[in-house]
C-alpha atoms as a PDB file:
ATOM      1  CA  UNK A   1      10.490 -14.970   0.056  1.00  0.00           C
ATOM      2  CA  UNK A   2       6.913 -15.503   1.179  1.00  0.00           C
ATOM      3  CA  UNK A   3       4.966 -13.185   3.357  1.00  0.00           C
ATOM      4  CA  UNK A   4       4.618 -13.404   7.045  1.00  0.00           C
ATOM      5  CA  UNK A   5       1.378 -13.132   8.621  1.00  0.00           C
ATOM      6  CA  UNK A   6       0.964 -11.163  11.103  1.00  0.00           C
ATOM      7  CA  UNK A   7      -0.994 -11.404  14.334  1.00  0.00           C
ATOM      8  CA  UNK A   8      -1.806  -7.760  15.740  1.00  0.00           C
ATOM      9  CA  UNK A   9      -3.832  -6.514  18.882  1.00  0.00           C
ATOM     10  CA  UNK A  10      -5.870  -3.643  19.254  1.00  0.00           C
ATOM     11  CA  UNK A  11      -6.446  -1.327  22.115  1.00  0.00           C
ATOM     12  CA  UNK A  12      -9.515   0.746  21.728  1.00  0.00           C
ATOM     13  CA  UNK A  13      -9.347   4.157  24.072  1.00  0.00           C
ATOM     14  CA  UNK A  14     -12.213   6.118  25.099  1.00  0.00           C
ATOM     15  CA  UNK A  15     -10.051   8.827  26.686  1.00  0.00           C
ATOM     16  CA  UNK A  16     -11.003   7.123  30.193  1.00  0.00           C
ATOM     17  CA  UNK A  17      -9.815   3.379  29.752  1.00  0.00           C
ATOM     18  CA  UNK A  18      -9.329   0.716  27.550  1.00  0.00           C
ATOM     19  CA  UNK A  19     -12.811  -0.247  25.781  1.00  0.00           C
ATOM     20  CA  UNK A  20     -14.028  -3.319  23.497  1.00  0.00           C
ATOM     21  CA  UNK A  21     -17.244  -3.546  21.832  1.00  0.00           C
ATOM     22  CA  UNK A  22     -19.674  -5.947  20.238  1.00  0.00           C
ATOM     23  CA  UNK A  23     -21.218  -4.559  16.850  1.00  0.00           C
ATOM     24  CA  UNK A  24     -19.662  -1.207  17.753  1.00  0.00           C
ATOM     25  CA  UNK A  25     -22.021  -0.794  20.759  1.00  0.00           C
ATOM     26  CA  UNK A  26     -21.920  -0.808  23.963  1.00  0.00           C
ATOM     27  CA  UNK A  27     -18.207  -0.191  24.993  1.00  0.00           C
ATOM     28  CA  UNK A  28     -16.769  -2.250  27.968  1.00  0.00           C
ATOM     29  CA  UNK A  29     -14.152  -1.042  30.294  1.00  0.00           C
ATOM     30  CA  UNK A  30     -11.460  -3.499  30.468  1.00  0.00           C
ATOM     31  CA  UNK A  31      -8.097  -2.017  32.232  1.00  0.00           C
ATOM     32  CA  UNK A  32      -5.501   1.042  31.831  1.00  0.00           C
ATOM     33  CA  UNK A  33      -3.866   1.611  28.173  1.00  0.00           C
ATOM     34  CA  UNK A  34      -0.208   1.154  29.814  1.00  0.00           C
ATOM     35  CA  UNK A  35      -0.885  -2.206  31.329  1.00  0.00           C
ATOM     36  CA  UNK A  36      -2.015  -3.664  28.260  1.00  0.00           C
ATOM     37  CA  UNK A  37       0.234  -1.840  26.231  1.00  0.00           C
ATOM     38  CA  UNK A  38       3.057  -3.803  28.484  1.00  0.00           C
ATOM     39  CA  UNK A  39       1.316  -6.898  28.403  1.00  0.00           C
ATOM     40  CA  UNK A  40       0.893  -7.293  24.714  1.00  0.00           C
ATOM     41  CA  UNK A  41       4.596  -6.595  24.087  1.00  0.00           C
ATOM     42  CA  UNK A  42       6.200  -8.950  26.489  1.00  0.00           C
ATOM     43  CA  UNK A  43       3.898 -11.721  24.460  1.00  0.00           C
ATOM     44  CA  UNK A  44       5.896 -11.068  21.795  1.00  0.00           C
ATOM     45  CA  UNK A  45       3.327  -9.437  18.938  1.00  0.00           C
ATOM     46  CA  UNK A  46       3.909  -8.578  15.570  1.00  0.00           C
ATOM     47  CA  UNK A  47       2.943  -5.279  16.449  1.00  0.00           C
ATOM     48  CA  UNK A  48       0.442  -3.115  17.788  1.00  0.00           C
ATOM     49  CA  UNK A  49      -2.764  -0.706  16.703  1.00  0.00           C
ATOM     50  CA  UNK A  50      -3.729   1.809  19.114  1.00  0.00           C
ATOM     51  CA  UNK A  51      -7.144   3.426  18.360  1.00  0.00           C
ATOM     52  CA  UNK A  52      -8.718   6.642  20.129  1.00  0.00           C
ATOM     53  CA  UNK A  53     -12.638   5.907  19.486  1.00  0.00           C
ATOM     54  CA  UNK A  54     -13.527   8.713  20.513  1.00  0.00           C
ATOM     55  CA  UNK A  55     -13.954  11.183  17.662  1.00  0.00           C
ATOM     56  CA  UNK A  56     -14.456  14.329  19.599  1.00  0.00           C
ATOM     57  CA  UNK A  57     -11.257  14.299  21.185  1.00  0.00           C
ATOM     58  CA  UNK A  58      -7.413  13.680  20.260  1.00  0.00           C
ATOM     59  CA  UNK A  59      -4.296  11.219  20.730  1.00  0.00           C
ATOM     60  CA  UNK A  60      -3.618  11.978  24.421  1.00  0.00           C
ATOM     61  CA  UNK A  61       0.438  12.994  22.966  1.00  0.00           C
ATOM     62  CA  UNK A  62       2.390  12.545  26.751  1.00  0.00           C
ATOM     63  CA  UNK A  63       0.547   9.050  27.054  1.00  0.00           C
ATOM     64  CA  UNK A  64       1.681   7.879  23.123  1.00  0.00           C
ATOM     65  CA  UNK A  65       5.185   9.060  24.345  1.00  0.00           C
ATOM     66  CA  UNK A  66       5.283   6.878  27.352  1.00  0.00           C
ATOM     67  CA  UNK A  67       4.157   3.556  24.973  1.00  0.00           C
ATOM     68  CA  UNK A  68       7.377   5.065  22.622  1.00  0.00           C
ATOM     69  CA  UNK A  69       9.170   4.614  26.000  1.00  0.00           C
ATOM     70  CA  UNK A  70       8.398   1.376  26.977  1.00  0.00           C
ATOM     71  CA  UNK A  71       7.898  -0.969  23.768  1.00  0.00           C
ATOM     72  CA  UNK A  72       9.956  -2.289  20.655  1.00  0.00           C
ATOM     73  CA  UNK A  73       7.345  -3.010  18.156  1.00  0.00           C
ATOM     74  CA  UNK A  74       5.904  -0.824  15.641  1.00  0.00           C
ATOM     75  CA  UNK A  75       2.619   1.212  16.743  1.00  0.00           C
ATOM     76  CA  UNK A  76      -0.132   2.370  14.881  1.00  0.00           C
ATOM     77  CA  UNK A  77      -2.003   5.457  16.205  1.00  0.00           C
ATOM     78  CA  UNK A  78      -5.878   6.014  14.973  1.00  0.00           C
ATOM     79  CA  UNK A  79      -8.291   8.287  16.598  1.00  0.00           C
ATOM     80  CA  UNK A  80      -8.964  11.873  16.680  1.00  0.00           C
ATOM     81  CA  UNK A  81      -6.270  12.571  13.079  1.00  0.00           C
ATOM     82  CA  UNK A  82      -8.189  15.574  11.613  1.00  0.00           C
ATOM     83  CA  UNK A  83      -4.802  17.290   9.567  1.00  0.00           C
ATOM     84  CA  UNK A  84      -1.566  16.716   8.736  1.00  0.00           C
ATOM     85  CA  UNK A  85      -0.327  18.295  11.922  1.00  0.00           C
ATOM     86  CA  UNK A  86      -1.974  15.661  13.964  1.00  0.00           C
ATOM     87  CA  UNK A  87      -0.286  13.112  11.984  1.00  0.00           C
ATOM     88  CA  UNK A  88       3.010  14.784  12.639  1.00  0.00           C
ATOM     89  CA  UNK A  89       2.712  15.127  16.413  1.00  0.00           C
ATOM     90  CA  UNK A  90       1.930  11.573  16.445  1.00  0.00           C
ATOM     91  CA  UNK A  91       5.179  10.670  14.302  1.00  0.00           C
ATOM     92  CA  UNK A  92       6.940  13.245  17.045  1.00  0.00           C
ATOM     93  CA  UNK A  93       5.917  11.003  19.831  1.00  0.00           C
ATOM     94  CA  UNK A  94       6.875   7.487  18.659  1.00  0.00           C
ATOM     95  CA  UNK A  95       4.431   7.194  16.660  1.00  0.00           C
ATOM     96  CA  UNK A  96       5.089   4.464  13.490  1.00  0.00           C
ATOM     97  CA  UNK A  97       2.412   4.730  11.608  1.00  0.00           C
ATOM     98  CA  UNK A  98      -1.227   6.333  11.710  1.00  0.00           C
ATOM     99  CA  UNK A  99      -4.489   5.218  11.041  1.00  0.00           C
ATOM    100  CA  UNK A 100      -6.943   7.279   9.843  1.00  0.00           C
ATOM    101  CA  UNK A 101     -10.840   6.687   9.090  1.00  0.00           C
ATOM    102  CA  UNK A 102     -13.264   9.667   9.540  1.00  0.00           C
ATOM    103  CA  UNK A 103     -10.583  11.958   7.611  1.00  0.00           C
ATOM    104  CA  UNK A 104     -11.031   9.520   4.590  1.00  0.00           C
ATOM    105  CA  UNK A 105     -14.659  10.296   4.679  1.00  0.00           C
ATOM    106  CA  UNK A 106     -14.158  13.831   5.202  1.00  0.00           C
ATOM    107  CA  UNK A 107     -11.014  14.813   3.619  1.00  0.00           C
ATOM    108  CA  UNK A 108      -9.259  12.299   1.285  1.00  0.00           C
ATOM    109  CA  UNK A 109      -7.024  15.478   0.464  1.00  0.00           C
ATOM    110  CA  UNK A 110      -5.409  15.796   4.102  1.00  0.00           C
ATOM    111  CA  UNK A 111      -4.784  11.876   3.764  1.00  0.00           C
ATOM    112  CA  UNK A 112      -3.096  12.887   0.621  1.00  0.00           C
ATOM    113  CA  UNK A 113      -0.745  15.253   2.511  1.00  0.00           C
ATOM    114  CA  UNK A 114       0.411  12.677   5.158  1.00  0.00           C
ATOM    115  CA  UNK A 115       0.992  10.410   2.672  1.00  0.00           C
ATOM    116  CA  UNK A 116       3.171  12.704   0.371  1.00  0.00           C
ATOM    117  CA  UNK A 117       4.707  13.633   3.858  1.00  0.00           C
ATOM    118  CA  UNK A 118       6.010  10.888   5.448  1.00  0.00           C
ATOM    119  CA  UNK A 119       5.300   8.273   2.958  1.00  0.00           C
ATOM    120  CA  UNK A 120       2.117   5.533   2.364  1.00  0.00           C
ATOM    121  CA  UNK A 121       3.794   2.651   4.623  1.00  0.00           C
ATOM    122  CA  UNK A 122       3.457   5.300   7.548  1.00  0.00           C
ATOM    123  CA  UNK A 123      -0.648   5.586   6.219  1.00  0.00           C
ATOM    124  CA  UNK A 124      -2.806   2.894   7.055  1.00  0.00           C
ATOM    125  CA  UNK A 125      -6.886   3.052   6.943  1.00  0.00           C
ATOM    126  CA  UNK A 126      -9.325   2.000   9.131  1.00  0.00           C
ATOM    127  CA  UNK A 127     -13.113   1.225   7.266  1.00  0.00           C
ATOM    128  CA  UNK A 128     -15.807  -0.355   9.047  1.00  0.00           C
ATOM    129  CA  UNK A 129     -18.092  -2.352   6.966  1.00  0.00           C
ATOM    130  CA  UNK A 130     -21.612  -3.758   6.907  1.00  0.00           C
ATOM    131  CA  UNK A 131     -23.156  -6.261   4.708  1.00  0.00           C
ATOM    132  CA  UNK A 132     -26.615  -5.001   3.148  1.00  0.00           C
ATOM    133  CA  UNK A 133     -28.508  -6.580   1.212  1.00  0.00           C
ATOM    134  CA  UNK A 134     -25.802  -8.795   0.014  1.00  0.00           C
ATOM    135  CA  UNK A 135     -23.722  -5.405  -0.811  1.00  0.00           C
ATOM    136  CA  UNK A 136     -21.024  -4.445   1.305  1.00  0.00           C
ATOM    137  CA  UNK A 137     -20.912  -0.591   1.836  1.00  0.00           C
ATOM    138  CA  UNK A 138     -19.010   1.114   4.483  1.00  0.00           C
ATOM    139  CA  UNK A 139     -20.691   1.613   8.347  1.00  0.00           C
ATOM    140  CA  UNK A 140     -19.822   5.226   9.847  1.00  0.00           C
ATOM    141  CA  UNK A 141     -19.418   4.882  13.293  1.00  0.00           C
ATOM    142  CA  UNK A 142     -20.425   8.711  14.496  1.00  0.00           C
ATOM    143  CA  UNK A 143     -23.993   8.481  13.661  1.00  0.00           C
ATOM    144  CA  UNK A 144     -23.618   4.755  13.539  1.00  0.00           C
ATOM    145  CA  UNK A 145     -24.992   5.075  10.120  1.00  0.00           C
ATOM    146  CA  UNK A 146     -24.544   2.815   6.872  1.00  0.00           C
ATOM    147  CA  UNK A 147     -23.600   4.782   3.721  1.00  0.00           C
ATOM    148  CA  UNK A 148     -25.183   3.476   0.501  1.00  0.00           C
ATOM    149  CA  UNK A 149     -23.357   5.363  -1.725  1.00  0.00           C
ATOM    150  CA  UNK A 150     -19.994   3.772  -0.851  1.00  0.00           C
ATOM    151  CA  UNK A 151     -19.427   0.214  -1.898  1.00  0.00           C
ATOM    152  CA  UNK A 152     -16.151  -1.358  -0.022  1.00  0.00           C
ATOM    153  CA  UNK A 153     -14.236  -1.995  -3.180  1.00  0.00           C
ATOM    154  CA  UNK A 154     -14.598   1.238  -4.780  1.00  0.00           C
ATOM    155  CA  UNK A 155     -13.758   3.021  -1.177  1.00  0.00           C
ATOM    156  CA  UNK A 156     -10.847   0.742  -0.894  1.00  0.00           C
ATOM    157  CA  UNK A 157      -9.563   2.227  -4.683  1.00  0.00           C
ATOM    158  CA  UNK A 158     -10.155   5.189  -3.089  1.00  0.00           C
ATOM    159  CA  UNK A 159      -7.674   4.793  -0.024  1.00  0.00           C
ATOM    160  CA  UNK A 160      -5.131   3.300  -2.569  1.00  0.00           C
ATOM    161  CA  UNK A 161      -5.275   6.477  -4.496  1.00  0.00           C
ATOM    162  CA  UNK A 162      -4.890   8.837  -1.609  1.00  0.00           C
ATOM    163  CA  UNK A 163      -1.669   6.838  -0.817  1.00  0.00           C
ATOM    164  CA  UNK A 164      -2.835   3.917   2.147  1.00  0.00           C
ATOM    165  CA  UNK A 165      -0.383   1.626   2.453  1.00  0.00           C
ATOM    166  CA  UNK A 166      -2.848  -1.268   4.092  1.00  0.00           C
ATOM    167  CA  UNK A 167      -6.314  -0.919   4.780  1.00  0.00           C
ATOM    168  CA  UNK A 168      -7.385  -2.393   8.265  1.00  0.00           C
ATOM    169  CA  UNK A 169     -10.947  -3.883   7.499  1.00  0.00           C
ATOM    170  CA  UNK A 170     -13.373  -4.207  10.579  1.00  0.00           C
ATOM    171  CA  UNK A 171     -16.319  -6.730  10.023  1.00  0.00           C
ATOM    172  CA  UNK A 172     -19.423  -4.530  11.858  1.00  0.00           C
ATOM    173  CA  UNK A 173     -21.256  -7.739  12.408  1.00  0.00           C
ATOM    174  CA  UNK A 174     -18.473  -9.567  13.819  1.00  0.00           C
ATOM    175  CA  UNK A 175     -17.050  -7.061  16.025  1.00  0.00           C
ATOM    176  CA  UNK A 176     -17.058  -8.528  19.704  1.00  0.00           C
ATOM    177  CA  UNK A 177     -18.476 -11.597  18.920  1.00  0.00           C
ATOM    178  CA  UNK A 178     -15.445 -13.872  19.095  1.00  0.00           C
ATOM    179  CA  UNK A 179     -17.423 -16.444  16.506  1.00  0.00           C
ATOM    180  CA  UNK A 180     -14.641 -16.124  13.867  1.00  0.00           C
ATOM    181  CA  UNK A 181     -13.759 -13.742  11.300  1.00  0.00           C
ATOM    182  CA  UNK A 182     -16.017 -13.243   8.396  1.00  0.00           C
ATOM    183  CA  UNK A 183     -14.773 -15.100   6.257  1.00  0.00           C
ATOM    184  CA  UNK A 184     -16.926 -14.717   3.524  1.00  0.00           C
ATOM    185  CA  UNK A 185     -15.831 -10.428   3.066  1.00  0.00           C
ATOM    186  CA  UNK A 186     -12.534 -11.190   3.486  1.00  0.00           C
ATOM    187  CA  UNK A 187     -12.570 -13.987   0.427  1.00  0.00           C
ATOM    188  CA  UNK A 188     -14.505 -11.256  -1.039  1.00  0.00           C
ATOM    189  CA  UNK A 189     -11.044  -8.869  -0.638  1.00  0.00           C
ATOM    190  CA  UNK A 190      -8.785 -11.150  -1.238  1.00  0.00           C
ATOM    191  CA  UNK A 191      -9.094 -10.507  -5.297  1.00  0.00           C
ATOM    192  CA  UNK A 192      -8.273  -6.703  -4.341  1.00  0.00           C
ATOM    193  CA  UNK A 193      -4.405  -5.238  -5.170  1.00  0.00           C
ATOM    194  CA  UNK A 194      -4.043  -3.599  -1.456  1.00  0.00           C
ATOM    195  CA  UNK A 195      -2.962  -4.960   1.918  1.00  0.00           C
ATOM    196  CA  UNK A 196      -5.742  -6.069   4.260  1.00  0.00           C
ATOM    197  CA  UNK A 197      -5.514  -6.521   7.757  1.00  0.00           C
ATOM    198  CA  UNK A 198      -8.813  -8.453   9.158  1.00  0.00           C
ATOM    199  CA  UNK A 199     -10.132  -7.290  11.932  1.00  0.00           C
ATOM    200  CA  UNK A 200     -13.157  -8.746  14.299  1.00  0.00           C
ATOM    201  CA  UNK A 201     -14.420 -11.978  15.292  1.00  0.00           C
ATOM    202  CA  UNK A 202     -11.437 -13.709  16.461  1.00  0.00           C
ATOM    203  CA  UNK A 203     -12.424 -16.111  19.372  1.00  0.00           C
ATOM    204  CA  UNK A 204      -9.493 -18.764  19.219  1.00  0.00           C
ATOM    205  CA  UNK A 205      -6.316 -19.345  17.322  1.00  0.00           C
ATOM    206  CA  UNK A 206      -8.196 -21.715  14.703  1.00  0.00           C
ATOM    207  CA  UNK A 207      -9.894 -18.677  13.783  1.00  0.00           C
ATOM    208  CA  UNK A 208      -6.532 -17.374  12.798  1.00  0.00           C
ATOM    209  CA  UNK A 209      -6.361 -20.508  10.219  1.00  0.00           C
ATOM    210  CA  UNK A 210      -9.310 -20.021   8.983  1.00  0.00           C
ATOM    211  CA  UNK A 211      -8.882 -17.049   7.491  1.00  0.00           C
ATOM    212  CA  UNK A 212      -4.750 -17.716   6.716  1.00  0.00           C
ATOM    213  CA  UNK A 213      -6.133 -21.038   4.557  1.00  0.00           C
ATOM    214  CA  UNK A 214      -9.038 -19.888   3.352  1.00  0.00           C
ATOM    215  CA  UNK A 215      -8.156 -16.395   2.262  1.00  0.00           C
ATOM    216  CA  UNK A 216      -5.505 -14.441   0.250  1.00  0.00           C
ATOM    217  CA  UNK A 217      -5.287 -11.771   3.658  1.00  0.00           C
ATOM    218  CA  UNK A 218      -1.651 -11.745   5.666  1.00  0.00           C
ATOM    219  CA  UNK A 219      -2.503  -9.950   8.762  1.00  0.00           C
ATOM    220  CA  UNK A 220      -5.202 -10.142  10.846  1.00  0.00           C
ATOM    221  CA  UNK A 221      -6.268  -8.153  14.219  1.00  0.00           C
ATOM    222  CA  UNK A 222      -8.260  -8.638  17.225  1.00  0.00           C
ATOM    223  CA  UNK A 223      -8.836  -7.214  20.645  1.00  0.00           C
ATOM    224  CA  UNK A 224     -11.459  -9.356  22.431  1.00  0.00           C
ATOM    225  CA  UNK A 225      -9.590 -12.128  22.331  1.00  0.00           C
ATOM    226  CA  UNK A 226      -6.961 -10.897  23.805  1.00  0.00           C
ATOM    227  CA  UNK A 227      -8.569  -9.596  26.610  1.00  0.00           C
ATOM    228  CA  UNK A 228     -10.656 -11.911  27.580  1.00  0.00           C
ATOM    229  CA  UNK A 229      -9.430 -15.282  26.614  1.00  0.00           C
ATOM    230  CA  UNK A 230      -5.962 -17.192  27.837  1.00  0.00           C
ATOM    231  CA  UNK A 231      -4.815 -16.414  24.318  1.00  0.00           C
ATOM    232  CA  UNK A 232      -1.824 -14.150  23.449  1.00  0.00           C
ATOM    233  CA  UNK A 233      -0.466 -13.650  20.835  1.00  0.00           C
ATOM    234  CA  UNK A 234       2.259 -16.211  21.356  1.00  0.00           C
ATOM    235  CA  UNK A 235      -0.297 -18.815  21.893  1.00  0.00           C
ATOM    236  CA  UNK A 236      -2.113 -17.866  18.700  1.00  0.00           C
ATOM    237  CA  UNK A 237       1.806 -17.734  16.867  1.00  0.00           C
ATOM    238  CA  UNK A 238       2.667 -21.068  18.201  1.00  0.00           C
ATOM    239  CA  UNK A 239      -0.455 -22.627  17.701  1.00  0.00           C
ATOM    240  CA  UNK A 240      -0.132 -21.616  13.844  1.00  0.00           C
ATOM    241  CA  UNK A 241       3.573 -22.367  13.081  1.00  0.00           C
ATOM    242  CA  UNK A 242       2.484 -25.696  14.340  1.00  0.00           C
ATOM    243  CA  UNK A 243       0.269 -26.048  11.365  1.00  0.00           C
ATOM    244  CA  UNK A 244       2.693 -25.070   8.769  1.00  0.00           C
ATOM    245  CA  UNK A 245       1.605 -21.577   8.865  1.00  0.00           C
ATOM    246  CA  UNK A 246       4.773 -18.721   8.030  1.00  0.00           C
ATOM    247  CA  UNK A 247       4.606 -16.578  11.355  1.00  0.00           C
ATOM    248  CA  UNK A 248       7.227 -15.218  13.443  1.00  0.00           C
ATOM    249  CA  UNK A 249       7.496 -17.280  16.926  1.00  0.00           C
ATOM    250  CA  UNK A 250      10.228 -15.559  18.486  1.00  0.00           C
ATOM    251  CA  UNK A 251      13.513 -18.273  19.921  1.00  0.00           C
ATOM    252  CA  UNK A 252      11.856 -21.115  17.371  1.00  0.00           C
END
């Protein structure tokens, strides 16, 4: 049975409101985390990623249990995971899966734990990455630094081997730009054993089939587009089915 892709948006969380970005920097207010969190379900998406970017604080818990409350699509929770009992108050809530990215960099061995805990289709990872030099290495957003010493492949082996189930890939230099995904990384992945999601640079559903023809990656993610634009993630669904592309449009 072939694979379905997947169409996924993002909420990004500052702990005040619902943020977006444009090469990580500066962050945008754009509404209330329930509102969108409504919205995006009632256009019928695939599912939905949740991300806390704000590092110094944690998952606001009775918030994740009101989304539990109010959707029927799987969520992913990133943002502010530091141990396994993060991860566990997160499942607690409603939680379906969690996302972790600064605990990869600091300690692979807690990711370890989650995985062994609760299994590696309930771990996903989220890496940022920056093209230097005609290298891809891997962009840490605290210091906003770029980190030589970690090439995106070898990282990548290194999330597979902690137990990630998929890997959510976020193009630095696309972030916000709504110009397209990059193709040209994601062609680059698309040799690798893991699931990717693609994340950043969506601007219109053609971007979508772009990187479904042109690449070997099955999901893909975006959050500018859908707040900003008169796409949903219906739209985008329709729009690909259309072209012979295996998505689910829900009553079709």
């Amino acid at each position: 049975m072939a694979v379905r892709n997947r169409i996924i948006p993002v909420i990004q969380y500052n702990g005040y409101s619902v943020v977006t970005s444009k090469e990580f920097k500066p962050w945008r207010s754009v509404g209330v985390p329930m509102q969108l969190v409504k919205q995006f379900c009632s256009r019928e998406c695939d599912e939905l990623i949740f991300v806390l970017n704000d590092h110094n604080k944690s998952i606001p818990i009775p918030m994740l249990q009101r989304f539990s409350r109010e959707i029927n699509v799987p969520l992913t929770i990133g943002g502010g995971i530091k141990r396994l009992g993060d991860a566990e108050q997160i499942f607690s809530a409603g939680g379906d899966k969690v996302m972790v990215c600064s605990l990869l960099l600091d300690d692979p061995n807690e990711c370890s734990k989650i995985a062994n805990t609760y299994g590696s289709q309930a771990l996903v990872a989220n890496i940022n990455v920056l093209e230097v030099d005609g290298v891809y290495h891997m962009y840490d957003h605290r210091n906003q630094s770029v980190l030589r010493s970690l090439e995106l492949s070898s990282f990548i082996n290194t999330c597979r081997n902690v137990g990630v189930g998929e890997v959510v890939v976020s193009s630095v230099s696309a972030d916000g730009s709504r110009l397209g995904f990059n193709i040209a990384l994601y062609e680059y992945l698309s040799d690798l054993d893991c699931e990717i999601i693609a994340n950043g640079g969506a601007g219109c559903a053609s971007d979508f089939l772009e990187l479904f023809s042109s690449t070997a990656i099955r999901a893909a993610a975006a959050s500018s587009l859908f707040c900003f634009t008169q796409e949903t993630t219906l739209t985008v669904s329709k729009y690909l089915r259309n072209r012979g592309v295996n998505v689910r449009v829900p009553n079709l």
